[in-house]
C-alpha atoms as a PDB file:
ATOM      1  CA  UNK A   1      90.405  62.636 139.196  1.00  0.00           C
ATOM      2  CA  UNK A   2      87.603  64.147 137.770  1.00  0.00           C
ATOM      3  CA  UNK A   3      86.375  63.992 134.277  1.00  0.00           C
ATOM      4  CA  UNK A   4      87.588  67.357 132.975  1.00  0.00           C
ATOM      5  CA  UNK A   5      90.740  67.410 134.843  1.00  0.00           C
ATOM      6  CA  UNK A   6      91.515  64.007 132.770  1.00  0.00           C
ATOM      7  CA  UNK A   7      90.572  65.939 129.501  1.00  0.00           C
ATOM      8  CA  UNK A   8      92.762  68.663 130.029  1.00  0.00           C
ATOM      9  CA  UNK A   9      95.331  66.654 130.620  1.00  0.00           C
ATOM     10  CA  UNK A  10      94.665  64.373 127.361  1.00  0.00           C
ATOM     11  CA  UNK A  11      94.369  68.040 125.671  1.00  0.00           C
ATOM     12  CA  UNK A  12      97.448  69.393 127.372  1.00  0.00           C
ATOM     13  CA  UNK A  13      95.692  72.536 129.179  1.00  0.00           C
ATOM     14  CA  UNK A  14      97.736  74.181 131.597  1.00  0.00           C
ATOM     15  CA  UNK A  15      96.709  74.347 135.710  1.00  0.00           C
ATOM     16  CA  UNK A  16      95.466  78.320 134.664  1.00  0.00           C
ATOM     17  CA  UNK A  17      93.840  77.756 132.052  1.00  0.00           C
ATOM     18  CA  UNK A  18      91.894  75.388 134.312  1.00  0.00           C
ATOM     19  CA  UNK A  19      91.503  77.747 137.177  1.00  0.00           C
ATOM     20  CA  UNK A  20      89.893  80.437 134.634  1.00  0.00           C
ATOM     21  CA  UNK A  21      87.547  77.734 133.789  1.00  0.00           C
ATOM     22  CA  UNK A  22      86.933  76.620 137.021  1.00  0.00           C
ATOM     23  CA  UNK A  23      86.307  80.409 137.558  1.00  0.00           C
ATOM     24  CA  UNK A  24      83.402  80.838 135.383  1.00  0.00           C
ATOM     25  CA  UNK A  25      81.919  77.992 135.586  1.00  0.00           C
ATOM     26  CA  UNK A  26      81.163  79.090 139.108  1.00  0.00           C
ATOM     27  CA  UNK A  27      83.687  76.407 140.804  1.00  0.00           C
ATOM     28  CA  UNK A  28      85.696  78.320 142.727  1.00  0.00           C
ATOM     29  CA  UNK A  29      85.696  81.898 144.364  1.00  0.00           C
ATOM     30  CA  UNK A  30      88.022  84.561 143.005  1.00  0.00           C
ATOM     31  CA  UNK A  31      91.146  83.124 142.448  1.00  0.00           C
ATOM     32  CA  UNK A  32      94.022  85.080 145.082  1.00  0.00           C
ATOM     33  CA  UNK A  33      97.470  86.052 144.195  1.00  0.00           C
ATOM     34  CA  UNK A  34      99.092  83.414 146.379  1.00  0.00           C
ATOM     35  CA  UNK A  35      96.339  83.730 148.826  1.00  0.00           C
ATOM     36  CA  UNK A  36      97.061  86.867 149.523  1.00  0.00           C
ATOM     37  CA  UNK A  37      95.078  88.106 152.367  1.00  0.00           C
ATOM     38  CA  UNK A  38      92.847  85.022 152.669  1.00  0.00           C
ATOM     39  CA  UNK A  39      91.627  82.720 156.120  1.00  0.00           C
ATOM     40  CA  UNK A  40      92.956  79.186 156.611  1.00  0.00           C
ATOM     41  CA  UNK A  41      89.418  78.078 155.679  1.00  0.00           C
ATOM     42  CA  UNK A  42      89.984  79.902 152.447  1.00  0.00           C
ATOM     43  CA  UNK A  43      93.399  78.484 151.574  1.00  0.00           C
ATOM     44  CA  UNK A  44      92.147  75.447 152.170  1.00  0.00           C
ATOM     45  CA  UNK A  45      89.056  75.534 149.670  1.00  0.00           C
ATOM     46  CA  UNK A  46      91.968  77.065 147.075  1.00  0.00           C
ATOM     47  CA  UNK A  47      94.184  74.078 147.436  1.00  0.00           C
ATOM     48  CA  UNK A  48      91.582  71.571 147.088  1.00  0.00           C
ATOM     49  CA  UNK A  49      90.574  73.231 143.731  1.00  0.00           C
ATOM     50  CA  UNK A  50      93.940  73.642 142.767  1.00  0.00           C
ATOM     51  CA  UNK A  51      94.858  69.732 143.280  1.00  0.00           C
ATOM     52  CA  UNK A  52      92.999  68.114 140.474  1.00  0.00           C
ATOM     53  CA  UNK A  53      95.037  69.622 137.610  1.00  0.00           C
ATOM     54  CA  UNK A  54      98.079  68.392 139.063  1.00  0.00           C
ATOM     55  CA  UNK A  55      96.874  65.072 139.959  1.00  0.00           C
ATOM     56  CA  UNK A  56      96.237  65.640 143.763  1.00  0.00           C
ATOM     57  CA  UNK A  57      92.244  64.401 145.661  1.00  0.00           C
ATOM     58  CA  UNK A  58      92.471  66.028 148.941  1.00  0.00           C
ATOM     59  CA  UNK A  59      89.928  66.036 151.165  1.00  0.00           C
ATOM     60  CA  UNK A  60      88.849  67.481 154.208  1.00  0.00           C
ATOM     61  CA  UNK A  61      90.281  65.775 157.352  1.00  0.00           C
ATOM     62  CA  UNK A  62      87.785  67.178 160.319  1.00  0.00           C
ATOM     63  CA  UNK A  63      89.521  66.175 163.537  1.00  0.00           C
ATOM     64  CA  UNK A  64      88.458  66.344 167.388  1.00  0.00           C
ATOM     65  CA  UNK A  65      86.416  64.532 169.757  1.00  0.00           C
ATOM     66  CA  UNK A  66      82.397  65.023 170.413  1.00  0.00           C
ATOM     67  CA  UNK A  67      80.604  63.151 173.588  1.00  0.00           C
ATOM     68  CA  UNK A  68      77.914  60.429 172.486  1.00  0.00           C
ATOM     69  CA  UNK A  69      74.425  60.052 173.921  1.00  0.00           C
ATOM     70  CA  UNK A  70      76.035  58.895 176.959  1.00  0.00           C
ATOM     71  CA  UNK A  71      78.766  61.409 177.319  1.00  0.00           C
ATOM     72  CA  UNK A  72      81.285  59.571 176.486  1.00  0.00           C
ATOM     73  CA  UNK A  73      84.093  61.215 174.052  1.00  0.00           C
ATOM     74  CA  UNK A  74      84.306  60.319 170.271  1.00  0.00           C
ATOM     75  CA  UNK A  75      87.474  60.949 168.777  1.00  0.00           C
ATOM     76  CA  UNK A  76      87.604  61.446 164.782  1.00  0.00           C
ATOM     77  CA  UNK A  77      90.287  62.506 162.312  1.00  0.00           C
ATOM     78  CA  UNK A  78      93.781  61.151 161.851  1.00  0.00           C
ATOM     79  CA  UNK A  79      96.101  60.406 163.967  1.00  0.00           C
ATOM     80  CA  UNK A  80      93.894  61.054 166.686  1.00  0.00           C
ATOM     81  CA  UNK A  81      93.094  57.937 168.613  1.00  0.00           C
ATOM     82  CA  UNK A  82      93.791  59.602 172.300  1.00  0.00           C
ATOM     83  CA  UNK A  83      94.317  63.064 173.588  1.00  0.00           C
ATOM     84  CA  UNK A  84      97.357  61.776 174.196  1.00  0.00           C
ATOM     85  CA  UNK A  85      98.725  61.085 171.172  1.00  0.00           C
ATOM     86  CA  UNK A  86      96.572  64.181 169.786  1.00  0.00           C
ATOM     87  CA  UNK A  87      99.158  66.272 171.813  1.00  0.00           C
ATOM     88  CA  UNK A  88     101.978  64.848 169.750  1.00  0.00           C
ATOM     89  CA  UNK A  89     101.067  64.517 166.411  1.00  0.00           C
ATOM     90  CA  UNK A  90      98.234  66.202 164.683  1.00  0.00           C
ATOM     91  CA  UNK A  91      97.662  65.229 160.837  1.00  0.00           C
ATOM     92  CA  UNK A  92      96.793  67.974 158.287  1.00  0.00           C
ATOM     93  CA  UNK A  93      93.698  69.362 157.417  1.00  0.00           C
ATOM     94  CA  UNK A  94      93.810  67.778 154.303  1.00  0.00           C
ATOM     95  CA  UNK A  95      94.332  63.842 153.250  1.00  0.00           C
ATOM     96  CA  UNK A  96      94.229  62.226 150.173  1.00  0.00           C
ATOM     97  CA  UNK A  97      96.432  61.517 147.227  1.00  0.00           C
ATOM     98  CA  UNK A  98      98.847  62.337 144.237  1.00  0.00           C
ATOM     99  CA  UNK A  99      98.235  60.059 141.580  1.00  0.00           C
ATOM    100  CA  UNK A 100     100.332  59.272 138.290  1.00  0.00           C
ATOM    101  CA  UNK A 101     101.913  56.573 135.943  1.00  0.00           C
ATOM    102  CA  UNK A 102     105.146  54.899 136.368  1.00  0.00           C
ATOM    103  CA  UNK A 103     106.954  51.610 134.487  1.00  0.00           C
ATOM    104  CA  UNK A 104     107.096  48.799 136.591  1.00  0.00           C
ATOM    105  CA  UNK A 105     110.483  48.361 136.472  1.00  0.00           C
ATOM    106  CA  UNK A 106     110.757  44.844 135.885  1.00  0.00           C
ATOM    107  CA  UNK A 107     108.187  44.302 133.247  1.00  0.00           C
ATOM    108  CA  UNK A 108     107.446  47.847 132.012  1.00  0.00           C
ATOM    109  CA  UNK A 109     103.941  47.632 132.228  1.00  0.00           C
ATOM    110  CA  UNK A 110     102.660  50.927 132.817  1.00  0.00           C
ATOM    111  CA  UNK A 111     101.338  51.061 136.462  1.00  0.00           C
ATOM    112  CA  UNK A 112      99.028  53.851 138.121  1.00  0.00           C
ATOM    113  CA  UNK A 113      99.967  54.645 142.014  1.00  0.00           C
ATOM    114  CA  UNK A 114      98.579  57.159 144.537  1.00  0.00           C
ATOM    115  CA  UNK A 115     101.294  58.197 146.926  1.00  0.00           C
ATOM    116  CA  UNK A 116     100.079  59.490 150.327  1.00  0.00           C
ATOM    117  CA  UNK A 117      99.728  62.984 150.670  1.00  0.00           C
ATOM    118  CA  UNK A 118      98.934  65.815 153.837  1.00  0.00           C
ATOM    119  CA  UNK A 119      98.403  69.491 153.732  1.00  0.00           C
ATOM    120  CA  UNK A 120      98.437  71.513 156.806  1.00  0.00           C
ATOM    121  CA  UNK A 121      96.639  74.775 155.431  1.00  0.00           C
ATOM    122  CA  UNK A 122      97.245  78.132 157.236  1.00  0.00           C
ATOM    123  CA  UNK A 123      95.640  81.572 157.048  1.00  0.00           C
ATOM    124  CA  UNK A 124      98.218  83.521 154.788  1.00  0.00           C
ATOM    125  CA  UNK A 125      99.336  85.869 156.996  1.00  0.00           C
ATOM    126  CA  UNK A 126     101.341  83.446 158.759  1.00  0.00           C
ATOM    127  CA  UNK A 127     104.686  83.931 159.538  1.00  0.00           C
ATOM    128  CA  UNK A 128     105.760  80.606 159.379  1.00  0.00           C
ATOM    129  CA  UNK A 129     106.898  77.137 161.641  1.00  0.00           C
ATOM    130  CA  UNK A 130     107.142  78.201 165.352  1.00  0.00           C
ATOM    131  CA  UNK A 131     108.919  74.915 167.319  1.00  0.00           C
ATOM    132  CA  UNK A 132     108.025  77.053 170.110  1.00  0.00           C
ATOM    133  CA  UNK A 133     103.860  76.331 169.647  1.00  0.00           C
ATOM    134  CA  UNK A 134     102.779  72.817 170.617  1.00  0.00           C
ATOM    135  CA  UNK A 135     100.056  72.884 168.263  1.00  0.00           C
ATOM    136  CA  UNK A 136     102.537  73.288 165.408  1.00  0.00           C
ATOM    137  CA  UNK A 137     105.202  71.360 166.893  1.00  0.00           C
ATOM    138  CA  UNK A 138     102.494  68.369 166.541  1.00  0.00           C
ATOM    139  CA  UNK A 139     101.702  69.117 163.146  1.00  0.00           C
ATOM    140  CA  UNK A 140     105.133  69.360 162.327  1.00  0.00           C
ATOM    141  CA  UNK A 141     105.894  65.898 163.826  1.00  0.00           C
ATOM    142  CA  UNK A 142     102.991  64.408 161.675  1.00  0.00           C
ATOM    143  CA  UNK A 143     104.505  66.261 158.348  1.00  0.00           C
ATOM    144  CA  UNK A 144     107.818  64.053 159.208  1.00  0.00           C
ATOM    145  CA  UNK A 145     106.050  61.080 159.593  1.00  0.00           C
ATOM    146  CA  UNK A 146     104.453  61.522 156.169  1.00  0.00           C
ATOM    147  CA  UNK A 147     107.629  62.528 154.605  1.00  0.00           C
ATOM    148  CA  UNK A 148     110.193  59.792 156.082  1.00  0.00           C
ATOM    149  CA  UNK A 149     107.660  57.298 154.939  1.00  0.00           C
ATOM    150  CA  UNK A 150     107.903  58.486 151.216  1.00  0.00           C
ATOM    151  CA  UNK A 151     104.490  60.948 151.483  1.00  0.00           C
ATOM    152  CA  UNK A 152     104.173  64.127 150.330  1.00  0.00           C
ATOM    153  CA  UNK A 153     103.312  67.019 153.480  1.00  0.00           C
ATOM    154  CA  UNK A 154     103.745  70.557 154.238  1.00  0.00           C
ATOM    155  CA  UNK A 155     102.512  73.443 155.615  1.00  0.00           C
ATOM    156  CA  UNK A 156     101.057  75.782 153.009  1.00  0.00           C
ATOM    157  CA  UNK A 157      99.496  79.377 152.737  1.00  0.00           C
ATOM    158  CA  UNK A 158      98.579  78.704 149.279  1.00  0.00           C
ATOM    159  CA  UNK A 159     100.470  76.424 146.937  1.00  0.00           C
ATOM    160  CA  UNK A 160     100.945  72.412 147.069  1.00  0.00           C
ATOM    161  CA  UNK A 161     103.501  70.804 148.580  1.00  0.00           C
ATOM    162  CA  UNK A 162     106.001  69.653 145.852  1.00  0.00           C
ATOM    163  CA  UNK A 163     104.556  65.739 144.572  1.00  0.00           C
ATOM    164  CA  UNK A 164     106.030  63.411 142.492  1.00  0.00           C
ATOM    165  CA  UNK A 165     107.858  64.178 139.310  1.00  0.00           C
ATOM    166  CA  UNK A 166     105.554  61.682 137.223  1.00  0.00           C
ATOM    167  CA  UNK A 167     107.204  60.725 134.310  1.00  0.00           C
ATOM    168  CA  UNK A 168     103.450  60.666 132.754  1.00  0.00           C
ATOM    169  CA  UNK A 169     101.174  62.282 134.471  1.00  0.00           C
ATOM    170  CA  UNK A 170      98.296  61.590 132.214  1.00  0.00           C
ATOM    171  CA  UNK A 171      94.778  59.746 132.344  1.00  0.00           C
ATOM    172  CA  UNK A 172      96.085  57.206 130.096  1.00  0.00           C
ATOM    173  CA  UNK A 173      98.800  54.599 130.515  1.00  0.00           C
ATOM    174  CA  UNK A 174     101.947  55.162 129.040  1.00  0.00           C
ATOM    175  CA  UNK A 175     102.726  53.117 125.734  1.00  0.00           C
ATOM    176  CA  UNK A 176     106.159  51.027 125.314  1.00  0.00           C
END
């Protein structure tokens, strides 16, 4: 979290009043209409700015495999220890986190978690999950890995994947 997205949320200021500040304070570029329009590469940029307000740190997953001094492949990213298993399941092009406050439910002691979260970003022209394209088919696979194991993952032209309904999602701990 970063410090002003903890003071708006201390301040209760709204994810668009955020944006427009984000805006002029040079932060992010013009801010779409769902995307509208926009590359993958854009989307993603627009998602990582949008995250903080609602409690999301993604970063950028860079994935593939480069040859070292002696020619032998590197493989970096998620998920992405062979080509192999890189055929199967290919993780998002962005990582990181939703993060929030919750009552241990035995003691009630307030309790910050981060729950595990993936973003596949596409341009926003696009027309949606084809089972019929490996590439997404792998993606797709990854997304229900996440989301069996109690992450949060999507695809997305523009707009986060639904989180957690934090009962307090605030830079402070919740009082008893």
């Amino acid at each position: 979290m970063s410090v002003l997205s903890d003071w708006a949320r201390r301040h209760a200021v709204g994810p668009h009043a955020m944006f427009e500040l984000y805006e002029l304070m040079g932060f992010t570029p013009e801010v779409p209409e769902v995307c509208k329009g926009k590359d993958e590469s854009y989307v993603q940029s627009f998602l990582r700015l949008l995250g903080p307000p609602l409690g999301y740190n993604l970063a950028r997953n860079n994935r593939g495999a480069l040859p070292n001094e002696k020619g032998v492949p590197i493989r970096f990213g998620l998920w992405n220890d062979t080509a192999a298993l890189d055929k199967v399941c290919k993780s998002g092009d962005l990582i990181g986190y939703q993060s929030g406050w919750f009552r241990d439910y035995e003691t009630a002691e307030p309790v910050k978690v981060a729950v595990f979260s993936m973003v596949e970003c596409k341009r926003a022209a696009w027309r949606g999950f084809n089972p019929d394209d490996p590439r997404e088919a792998a993606q797709q696979r990854c997304i229900s890995m996440v989301l069996t194991a109690g992450g949060i993952a999507s695809f997305s032209t523009g707009e986060l994947p639904e989180g957690v309904r934090f009962p307090a999602l605030t830079s402070e701990p919740p009082r008893l």
